[in-house]
N, C-alpha and C. Protein backbone atom coordinates (compact mmCIF):
# COMPACT_ATOMS: atom_id res chain seq x y z
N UNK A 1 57.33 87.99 -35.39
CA UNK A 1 57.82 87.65 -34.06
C UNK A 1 56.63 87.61 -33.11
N UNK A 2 56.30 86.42 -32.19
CA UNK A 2 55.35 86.63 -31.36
C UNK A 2 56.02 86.54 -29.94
N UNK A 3 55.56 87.53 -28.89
CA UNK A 3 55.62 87.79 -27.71
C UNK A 3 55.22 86.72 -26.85
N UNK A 4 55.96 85.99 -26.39
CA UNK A 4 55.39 84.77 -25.17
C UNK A 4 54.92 85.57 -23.99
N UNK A 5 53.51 85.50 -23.42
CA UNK A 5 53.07 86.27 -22.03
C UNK A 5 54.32 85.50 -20.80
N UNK A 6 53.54 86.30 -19.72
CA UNK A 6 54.40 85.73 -18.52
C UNK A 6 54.20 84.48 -18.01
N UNK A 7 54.85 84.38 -16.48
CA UNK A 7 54.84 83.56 -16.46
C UNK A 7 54.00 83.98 -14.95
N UNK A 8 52.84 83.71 -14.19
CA UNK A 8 52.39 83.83 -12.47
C UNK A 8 52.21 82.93 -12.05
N UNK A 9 52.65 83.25 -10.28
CA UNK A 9 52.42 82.26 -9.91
C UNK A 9 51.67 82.50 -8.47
N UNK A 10 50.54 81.73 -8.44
CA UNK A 10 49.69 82.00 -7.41
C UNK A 10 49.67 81.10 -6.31
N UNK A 11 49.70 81.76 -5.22
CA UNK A 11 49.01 80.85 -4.30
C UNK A 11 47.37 80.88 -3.52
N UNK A 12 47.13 80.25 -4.27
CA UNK A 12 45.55 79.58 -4.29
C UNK A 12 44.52 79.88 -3.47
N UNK A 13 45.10 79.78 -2.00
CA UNK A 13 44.17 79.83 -0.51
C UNK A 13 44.53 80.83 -0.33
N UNK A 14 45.48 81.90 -0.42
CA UNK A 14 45.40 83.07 -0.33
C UNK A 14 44.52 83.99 -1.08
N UNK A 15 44.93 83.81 -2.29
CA UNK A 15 43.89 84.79 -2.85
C UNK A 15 42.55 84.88 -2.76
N UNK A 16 41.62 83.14 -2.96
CA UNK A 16 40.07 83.15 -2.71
C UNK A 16 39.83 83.14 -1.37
N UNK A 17 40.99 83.14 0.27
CA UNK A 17 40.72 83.70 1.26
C UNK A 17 40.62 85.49 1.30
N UNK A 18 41.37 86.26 0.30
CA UNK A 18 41.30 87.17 0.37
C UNK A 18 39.38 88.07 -0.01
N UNK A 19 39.19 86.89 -0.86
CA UNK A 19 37.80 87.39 -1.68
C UNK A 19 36.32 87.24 -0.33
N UNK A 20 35.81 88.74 -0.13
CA UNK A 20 34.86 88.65 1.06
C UNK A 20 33.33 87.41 0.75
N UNK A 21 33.48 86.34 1.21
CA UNK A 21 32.08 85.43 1.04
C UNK A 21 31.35 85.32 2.36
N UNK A 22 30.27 84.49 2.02
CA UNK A 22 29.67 84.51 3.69
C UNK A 22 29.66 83.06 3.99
N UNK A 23 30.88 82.06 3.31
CA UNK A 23 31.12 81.11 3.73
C UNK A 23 32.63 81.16 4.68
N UNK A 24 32.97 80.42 5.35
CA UNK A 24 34.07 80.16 6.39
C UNK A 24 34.89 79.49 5.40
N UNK A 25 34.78 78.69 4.42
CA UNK A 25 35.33 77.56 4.30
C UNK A 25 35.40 77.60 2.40
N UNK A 26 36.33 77.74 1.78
CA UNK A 26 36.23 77.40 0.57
C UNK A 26 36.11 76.13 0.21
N UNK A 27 35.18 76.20 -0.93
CA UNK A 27 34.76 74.75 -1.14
C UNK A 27 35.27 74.27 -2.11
N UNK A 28 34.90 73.16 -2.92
CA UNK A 28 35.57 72.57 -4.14
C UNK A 28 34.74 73.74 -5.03
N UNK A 29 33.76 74.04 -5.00
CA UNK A 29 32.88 74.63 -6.13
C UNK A 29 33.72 76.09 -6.47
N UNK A 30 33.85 76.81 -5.36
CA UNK A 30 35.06 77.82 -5.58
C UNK A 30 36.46 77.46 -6.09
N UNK A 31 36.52 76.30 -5.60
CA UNK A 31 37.97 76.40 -6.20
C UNK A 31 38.03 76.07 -7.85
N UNK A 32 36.87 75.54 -8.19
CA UNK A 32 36.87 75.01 -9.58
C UNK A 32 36.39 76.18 -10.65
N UNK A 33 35.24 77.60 -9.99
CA UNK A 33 34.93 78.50 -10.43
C UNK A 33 36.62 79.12 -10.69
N UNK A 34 37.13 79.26 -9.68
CA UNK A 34 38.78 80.23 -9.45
C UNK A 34 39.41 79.53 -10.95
N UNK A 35 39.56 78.40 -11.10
CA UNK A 35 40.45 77.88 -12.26
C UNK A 35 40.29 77.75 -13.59
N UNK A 36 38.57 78.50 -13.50
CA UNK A 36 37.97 78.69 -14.54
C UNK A 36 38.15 79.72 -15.46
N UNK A 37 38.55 80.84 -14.08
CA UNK A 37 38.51 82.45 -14.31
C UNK A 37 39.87 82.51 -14.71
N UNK A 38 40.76 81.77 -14.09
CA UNK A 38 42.13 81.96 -14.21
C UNK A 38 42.51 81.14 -15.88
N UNK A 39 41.71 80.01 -16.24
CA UNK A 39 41.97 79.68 -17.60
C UNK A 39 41.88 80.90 -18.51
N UNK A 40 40.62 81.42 -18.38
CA UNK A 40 39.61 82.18 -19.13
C UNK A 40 41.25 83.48 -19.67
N UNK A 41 41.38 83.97 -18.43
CA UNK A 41 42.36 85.02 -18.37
C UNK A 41 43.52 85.01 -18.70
N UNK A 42 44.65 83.31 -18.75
CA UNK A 42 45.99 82.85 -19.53
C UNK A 42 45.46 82.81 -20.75
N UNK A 43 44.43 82.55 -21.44
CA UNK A 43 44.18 82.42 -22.73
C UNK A 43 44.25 83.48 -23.47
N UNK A 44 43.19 85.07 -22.43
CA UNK A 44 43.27 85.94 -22.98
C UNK A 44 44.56 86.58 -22.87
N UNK A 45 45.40 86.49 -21.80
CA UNK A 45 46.67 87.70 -22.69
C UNK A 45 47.97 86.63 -22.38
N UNK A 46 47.40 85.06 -22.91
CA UNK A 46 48.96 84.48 -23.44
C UNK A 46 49.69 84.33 -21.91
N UNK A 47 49.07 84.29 -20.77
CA UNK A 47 50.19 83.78 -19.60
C UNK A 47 49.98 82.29 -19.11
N UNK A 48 50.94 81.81 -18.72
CA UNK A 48 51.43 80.75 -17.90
C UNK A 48 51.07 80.80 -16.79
N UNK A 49 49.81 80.09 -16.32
CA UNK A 49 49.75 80.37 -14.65
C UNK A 49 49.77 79.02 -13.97
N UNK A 50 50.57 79.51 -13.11
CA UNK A 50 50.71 78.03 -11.95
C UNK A 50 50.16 78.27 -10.57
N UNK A 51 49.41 77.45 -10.79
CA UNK A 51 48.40 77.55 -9.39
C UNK A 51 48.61 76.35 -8.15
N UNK A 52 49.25 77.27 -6.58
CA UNK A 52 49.59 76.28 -6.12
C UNK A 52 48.83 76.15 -4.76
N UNK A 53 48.05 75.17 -4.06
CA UNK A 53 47.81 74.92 -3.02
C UNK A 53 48.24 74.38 -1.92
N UNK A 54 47.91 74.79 -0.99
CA UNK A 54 48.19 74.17 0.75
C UNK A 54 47.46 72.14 0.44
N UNK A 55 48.32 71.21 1.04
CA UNK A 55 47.89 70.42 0.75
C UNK A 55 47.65 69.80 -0.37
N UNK A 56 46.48 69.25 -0.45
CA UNK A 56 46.38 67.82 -1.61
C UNK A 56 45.23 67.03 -1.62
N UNK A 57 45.37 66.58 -2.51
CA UNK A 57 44.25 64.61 -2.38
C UNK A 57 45.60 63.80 -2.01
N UNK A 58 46.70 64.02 -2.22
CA UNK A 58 48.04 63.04 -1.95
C UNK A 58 48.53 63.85 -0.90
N UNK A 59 49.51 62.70 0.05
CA UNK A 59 50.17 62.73 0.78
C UNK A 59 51.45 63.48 0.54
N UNK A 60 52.33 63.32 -0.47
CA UNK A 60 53.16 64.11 -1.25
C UNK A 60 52.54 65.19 -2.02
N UNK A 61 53.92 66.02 -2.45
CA UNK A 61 53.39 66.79 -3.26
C UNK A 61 53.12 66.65 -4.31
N UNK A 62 52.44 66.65 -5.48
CA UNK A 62 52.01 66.63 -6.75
C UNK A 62 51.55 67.41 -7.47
N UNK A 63 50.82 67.19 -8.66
CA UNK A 63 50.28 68.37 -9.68
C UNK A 63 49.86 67.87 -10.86
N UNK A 64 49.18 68.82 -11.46
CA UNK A 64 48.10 68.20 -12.42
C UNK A 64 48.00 70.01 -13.32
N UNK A 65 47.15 69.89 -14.53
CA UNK A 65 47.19 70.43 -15.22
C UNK A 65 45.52 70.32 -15.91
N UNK A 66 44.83 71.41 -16.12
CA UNK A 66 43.66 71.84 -15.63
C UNK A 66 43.33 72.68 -16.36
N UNK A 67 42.34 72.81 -17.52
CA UNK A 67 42.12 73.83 -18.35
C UNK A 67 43.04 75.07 -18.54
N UNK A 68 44.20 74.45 -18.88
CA UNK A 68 45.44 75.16 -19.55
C UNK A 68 46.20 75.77 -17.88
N UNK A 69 45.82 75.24 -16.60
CA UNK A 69 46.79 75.95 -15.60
C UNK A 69 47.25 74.79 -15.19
N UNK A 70 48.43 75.25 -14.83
CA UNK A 70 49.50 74.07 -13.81
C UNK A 70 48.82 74.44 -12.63
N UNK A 71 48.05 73.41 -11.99
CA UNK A 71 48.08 72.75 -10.18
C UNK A 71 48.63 72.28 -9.84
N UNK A 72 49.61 72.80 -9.22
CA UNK A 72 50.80 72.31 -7.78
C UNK A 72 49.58 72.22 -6.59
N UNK A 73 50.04 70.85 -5.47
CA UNK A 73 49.40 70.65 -4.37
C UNK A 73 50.96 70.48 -3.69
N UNK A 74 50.98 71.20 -2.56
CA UNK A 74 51.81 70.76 -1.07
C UNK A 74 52.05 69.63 -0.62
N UNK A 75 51.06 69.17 -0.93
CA UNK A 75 51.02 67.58 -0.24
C UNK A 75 50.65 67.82 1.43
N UNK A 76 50.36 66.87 1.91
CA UNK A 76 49.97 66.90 3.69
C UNK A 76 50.72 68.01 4.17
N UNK A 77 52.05 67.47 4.10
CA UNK A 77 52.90 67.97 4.95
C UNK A 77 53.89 69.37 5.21
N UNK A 78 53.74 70.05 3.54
CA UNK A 78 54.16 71.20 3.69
C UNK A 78 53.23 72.31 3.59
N UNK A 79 53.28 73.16 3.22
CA UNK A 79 52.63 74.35 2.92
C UNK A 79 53.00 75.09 1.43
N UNK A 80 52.32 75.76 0.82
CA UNK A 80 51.92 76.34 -0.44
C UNK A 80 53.18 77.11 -0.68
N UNK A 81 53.91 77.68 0.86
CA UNK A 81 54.93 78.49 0.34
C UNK A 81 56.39 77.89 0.42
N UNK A 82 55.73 76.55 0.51
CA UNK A 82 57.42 76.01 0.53
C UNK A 82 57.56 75.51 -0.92
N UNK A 83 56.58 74.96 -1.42
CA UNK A 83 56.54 74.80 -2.95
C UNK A 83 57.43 75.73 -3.64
């Protein structure tokens, strides 16, 4: 019998706003390090992570899938927690 991990779900600009940098502004380079760490870590104990952001490259909402994580985007017009 194998154990399926969980399932998390993050929201994105919260957490790497939470992390102290001496930039104002998260960049693409952080955000691509963040999805790296977060692959690295569903692999190691078997979870499902869905990673969702404020906004987008699209106007709607959309999503994409990213070294084993689901990216949800907001789209323009809503916000991360209406997702």
């Amino acid at each position: 019998i194998r154990i399926m991990g969980m399932v998390i779900v993050i929201d994105g600009y919260n957490v790497l706003r939470s992390i102290p940098t001496q930039e104002d502004q998260i960049s693409e380079q952080d955000r691509q390090e963040f999805i790296k760490i977060l692959s690295y870590y569903s692999k190691l104990k078997s979870h499902k992570i869905i990673l969702v952001f404020d906004a987008g490259p699209y106007e709607w909402p959309n999503q994409e899938r990213k070294k084993g994580i689901y990216i949800m985007y907001s789209g323009a017009h809503e916000s991360a927690d209406d997702c």
